[in-house]
N, C-alpha and C. Protein backbone atom coordinates (compact mmCIF):
# COMPACT_ATOMS: atom_id res chain seq x y z
N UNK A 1 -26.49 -2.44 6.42
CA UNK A 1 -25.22 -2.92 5.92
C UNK A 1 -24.85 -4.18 6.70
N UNK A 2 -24.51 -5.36 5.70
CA UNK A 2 -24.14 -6.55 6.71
C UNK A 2 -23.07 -6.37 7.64
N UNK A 3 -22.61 -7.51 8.63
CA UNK A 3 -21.39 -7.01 9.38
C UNK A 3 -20.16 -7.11 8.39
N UNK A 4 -20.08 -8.09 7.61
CA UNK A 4 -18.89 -7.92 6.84
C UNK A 4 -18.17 -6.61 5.80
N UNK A 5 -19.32 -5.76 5.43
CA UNK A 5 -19.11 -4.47 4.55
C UNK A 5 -18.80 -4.32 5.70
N UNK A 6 -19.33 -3.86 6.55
CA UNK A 6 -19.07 -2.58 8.13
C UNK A 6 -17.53 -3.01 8.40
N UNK A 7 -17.13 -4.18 8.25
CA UNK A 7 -15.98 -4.51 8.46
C UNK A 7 -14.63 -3.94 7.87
N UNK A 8 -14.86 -4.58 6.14
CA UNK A 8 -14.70 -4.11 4.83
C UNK A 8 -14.36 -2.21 4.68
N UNK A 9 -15.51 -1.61 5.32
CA UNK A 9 -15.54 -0.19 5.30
C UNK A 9 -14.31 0.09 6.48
N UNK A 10 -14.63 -0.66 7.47
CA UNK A 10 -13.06 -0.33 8.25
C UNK A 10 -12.07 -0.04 7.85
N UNK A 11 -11.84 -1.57 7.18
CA UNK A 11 -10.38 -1.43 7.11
C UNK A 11 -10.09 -0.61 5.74
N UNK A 12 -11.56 -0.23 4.77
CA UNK A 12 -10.80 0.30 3.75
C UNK A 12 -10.65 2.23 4.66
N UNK A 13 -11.25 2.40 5.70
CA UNK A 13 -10.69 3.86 6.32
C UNK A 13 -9.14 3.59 6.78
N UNK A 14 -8.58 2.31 7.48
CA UNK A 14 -7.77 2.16 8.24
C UNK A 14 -6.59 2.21 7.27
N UNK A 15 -6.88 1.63 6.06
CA UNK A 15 -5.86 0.93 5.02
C UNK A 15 -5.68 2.80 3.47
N UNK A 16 -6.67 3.58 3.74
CA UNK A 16 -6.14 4.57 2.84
C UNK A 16 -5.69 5.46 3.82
N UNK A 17 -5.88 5.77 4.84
CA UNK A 17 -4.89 6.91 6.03
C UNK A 17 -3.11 6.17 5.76
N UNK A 18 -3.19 4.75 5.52
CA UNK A 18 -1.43 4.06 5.90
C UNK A 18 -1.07 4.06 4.33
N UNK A 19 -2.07 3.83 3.38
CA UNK A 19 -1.48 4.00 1.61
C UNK A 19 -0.73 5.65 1.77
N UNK A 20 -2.09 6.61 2.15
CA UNK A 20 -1.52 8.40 1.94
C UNK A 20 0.32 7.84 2.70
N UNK A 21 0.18 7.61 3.69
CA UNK A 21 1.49 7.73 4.49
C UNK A 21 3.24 7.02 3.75
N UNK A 22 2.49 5.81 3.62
CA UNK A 22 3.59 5.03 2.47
C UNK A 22 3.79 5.14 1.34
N UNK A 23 2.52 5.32 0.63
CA UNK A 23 2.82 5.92 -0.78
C UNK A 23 3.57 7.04 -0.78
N UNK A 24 3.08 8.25 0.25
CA UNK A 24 3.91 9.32 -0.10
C UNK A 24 5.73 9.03 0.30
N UNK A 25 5.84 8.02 1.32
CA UNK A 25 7.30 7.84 1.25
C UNK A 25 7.74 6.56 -0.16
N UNK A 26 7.21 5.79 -0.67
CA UNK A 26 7.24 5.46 -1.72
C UNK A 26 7.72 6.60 -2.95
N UNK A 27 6.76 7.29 -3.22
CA UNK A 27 7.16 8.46 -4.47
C UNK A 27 7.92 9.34 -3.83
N UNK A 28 8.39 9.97 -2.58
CA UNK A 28 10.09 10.48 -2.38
C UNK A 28 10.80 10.12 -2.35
N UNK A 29 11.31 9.02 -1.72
CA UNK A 29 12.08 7.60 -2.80
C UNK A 29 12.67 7.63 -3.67
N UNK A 30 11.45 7.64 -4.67
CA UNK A 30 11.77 7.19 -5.85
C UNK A 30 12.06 8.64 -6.22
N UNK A 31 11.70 9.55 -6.10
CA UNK A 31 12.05 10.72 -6.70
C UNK A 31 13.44 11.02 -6.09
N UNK A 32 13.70 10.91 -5.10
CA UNK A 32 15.18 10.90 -4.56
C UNK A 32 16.19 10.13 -5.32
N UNK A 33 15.73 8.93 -5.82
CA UNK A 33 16.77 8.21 -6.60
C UNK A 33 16.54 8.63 -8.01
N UNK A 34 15.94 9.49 -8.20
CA UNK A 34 16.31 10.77 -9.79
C UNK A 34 17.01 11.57 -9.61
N UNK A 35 16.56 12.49 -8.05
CA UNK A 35 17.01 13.74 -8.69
C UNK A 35 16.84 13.74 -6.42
N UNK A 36 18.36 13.97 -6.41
CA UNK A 36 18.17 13.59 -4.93
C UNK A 36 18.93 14.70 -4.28
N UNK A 37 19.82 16.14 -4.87
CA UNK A 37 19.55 17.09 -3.99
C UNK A 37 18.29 18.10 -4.10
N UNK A 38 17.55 17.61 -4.98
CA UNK A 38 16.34 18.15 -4.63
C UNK A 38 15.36 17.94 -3.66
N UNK A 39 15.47 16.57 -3.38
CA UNK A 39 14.73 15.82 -2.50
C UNK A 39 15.19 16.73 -1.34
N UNK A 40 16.51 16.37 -1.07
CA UNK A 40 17.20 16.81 -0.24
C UNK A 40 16.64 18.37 0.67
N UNK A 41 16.75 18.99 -0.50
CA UNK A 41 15.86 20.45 -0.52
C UNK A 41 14.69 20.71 0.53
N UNK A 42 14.03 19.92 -0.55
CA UNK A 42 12.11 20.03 0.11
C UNK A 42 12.28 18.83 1.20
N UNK A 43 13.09 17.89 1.69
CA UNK A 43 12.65 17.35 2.64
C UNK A 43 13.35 18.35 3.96
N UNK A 44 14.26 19.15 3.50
CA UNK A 44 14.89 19.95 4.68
C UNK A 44 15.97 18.78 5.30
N UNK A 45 16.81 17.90 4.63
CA UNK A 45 17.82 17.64 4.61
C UNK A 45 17.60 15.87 5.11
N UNK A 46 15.68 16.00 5.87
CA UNK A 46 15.73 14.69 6.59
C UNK A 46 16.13 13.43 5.08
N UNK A 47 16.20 13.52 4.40
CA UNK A 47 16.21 12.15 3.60
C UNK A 47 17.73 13.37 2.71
N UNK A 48 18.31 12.78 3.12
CA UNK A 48 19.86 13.63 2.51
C UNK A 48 20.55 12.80 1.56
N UNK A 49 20.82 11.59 1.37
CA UNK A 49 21.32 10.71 0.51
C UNK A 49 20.76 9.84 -0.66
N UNK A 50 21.51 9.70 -1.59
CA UNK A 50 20.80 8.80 -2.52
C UNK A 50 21.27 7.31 -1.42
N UNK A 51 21.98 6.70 -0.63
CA UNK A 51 21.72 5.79 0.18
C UNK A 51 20.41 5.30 0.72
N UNK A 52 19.99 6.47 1.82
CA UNK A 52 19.09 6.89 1.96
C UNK A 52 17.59 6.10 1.44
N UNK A 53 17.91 7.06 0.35
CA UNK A 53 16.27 7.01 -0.85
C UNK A 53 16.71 5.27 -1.28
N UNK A 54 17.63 4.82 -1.92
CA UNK A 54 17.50 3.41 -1.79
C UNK A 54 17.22 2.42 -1.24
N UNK A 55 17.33 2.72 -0.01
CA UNK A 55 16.80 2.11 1.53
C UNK A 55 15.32 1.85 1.49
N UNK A 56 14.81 3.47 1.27
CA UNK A 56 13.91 3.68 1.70
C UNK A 56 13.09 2.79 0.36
N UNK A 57 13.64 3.38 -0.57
CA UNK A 57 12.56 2.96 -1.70
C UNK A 57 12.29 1.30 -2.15
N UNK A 58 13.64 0.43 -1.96
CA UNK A 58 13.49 -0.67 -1.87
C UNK A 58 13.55 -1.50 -0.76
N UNK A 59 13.59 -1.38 0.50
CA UNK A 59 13.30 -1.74 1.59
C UNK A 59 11.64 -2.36 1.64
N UNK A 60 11.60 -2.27 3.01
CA UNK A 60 9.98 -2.91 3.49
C UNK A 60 8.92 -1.98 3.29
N UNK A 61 9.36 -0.39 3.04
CA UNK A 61 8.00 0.25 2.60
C UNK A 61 7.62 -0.25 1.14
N UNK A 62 8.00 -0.09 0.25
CA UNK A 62 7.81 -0.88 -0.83
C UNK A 62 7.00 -2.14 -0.96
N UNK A 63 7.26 -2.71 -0.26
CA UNK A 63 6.83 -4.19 0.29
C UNK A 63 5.11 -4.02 0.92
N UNK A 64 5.15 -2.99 2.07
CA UNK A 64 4.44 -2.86 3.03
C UNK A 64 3.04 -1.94 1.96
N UNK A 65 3.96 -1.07 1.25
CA UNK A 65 2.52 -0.41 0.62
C UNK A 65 2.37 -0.97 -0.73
N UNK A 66 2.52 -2.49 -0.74
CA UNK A 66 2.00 -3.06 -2.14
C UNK A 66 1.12 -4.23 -1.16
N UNK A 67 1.04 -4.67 0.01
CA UNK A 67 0.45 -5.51 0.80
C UNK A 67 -0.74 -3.92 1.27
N UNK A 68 -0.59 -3.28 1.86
CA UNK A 68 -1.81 -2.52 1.91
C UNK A 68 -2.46 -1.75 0.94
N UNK A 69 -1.76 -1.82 -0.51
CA UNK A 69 -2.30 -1.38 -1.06
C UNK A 69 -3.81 -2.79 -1.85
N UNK A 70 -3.13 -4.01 -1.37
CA UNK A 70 -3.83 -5.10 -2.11
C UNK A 70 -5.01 -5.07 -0.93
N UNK A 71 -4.83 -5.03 0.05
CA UNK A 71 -5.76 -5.33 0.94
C UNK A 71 -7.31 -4.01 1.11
N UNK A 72 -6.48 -3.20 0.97
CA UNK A 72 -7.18 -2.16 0.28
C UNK A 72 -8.30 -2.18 -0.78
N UNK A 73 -7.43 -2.80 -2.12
CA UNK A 73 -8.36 -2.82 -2.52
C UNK A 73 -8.97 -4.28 -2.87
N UNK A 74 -8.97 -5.18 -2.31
CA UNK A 74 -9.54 -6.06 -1.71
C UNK A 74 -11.11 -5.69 -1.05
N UNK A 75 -10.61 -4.75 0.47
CA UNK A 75 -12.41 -4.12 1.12
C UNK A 75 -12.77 -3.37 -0.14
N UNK A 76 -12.40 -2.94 -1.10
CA UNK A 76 -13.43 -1.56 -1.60
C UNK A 76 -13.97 -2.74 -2.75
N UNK A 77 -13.43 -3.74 -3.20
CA UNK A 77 -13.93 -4.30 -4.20
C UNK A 77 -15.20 -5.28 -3.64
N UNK A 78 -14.96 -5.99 -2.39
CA UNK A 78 -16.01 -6.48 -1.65
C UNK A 78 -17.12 -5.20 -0.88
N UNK A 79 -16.59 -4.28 -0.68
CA UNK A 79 -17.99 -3.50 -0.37
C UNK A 79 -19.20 -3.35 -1.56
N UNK A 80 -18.09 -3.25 -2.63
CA UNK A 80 -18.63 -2.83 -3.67
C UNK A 80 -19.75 -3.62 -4.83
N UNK A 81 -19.16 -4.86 -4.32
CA UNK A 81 -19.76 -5.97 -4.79
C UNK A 81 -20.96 -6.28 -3.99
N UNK A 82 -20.85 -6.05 -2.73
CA UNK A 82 -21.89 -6.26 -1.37
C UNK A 82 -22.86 -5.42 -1.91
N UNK A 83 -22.68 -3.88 -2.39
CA UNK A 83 -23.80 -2.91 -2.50
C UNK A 83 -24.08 -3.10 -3.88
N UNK A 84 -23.70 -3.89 -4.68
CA UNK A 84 -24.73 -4.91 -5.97
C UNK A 84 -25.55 -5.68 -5.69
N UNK A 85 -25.97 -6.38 -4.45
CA UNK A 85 -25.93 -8.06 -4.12
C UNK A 85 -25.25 -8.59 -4.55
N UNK A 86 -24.01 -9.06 -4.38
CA UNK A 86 -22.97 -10.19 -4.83
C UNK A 86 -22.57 -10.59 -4.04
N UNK A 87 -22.88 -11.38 -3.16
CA UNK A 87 -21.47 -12.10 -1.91
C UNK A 87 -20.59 -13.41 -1.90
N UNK A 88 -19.61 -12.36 -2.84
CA UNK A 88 -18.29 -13.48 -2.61
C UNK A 88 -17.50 -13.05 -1.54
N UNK A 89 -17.45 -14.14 -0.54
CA UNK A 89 -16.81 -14.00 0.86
C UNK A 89 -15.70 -15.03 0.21
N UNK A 90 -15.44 -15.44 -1.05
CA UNK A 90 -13.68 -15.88 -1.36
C UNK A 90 -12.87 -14.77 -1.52
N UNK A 91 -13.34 -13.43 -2.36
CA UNK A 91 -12.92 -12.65 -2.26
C UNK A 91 -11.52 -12.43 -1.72
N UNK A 92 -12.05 -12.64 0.10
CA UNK A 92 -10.57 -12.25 0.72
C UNK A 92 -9.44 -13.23 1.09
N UNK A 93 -9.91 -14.50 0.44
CA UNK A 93 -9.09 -15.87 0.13
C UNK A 93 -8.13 -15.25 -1.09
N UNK A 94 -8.70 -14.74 -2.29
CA UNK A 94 -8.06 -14.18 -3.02
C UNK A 94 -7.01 -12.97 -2.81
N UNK A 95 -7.77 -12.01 -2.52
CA UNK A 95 -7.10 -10.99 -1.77
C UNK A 95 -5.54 -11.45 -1.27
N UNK A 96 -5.47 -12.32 -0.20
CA UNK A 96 -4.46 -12.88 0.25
C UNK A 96 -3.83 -13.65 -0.36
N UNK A 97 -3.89 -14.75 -1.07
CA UNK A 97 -3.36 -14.91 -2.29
C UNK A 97 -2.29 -14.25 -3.26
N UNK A 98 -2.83 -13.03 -3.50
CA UNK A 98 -2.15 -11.84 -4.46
C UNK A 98 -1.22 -11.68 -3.46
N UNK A 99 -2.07 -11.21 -2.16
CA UNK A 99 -0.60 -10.82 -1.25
C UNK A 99 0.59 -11.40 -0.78
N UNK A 100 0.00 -12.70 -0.90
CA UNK A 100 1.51 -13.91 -0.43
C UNK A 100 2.16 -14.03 -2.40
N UNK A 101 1.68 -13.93 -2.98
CA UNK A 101 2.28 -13.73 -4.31
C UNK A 101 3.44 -12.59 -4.26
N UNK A 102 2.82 -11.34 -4.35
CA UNK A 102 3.64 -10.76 -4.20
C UNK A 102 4.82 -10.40 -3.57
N UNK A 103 4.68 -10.98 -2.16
CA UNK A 103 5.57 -11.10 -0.98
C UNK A 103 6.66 -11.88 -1.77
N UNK A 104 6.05 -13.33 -2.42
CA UNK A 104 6.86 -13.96 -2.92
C UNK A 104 8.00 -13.44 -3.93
N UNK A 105 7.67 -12.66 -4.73
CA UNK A 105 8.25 -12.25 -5.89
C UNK A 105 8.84 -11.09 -5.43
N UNK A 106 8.59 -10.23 -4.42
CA UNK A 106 9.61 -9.33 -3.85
C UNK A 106 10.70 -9.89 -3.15
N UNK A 107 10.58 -11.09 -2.55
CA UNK A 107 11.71 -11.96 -1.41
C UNK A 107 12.74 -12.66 -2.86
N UNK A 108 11.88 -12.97 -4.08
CA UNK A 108 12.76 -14.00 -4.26
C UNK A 108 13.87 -13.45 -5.34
């Protein structure tokens, strides 16, 4: 495996352990801003407000797991391409790209 997959394979271990973590506060969130003494319920009171779930859901996690979710899949699309023979090392020119895009259009 070249060094760049080995790389690639990193961060795609490093980058789905922090998606499980944000996504799952992403979709309580959002499920809080439906139906939020339920949330209330199953979280055992820690996320108690529809305040709260608004915070949470449009705040920087939102933000944070649409930037790791791009980067994400950014390595799995370059590993993936690597174990075809294909090496586009623009790839993660692109990658970043999308991500300052998006940044953009969430700020503005």
């Amino acid at each position: 495996m070249s060094g760049r997959a080995a790389i690639s394979v990193f961060i795609l271990d490093i980058t789905a352990v922090l998606l499980l973590l944000f996504g799952l506060l992403v979709s309580i969130s959002g499920l809080c801003l439906a139906k939020p003494e339920v949330v209330k319920k199953a979280t055992l009171g820690l996320i108690d407000s529809y305040t709260v779930c608004a915070k949470l859901h449009l705040g920087w996690v939102s933000l944070a797991t649409i930037i790791i979710a791009v980067v994400h899949s950014t390595a799995g699309l370059d590993v993936w391409l690597l174990k075809s023979g294909r090496d586009y090392w623009w790839l993660w020119a692109l990658g970043g790209g999308v991500s300052i895009w998006f940044i953009y259009i969430y700020t503005a």
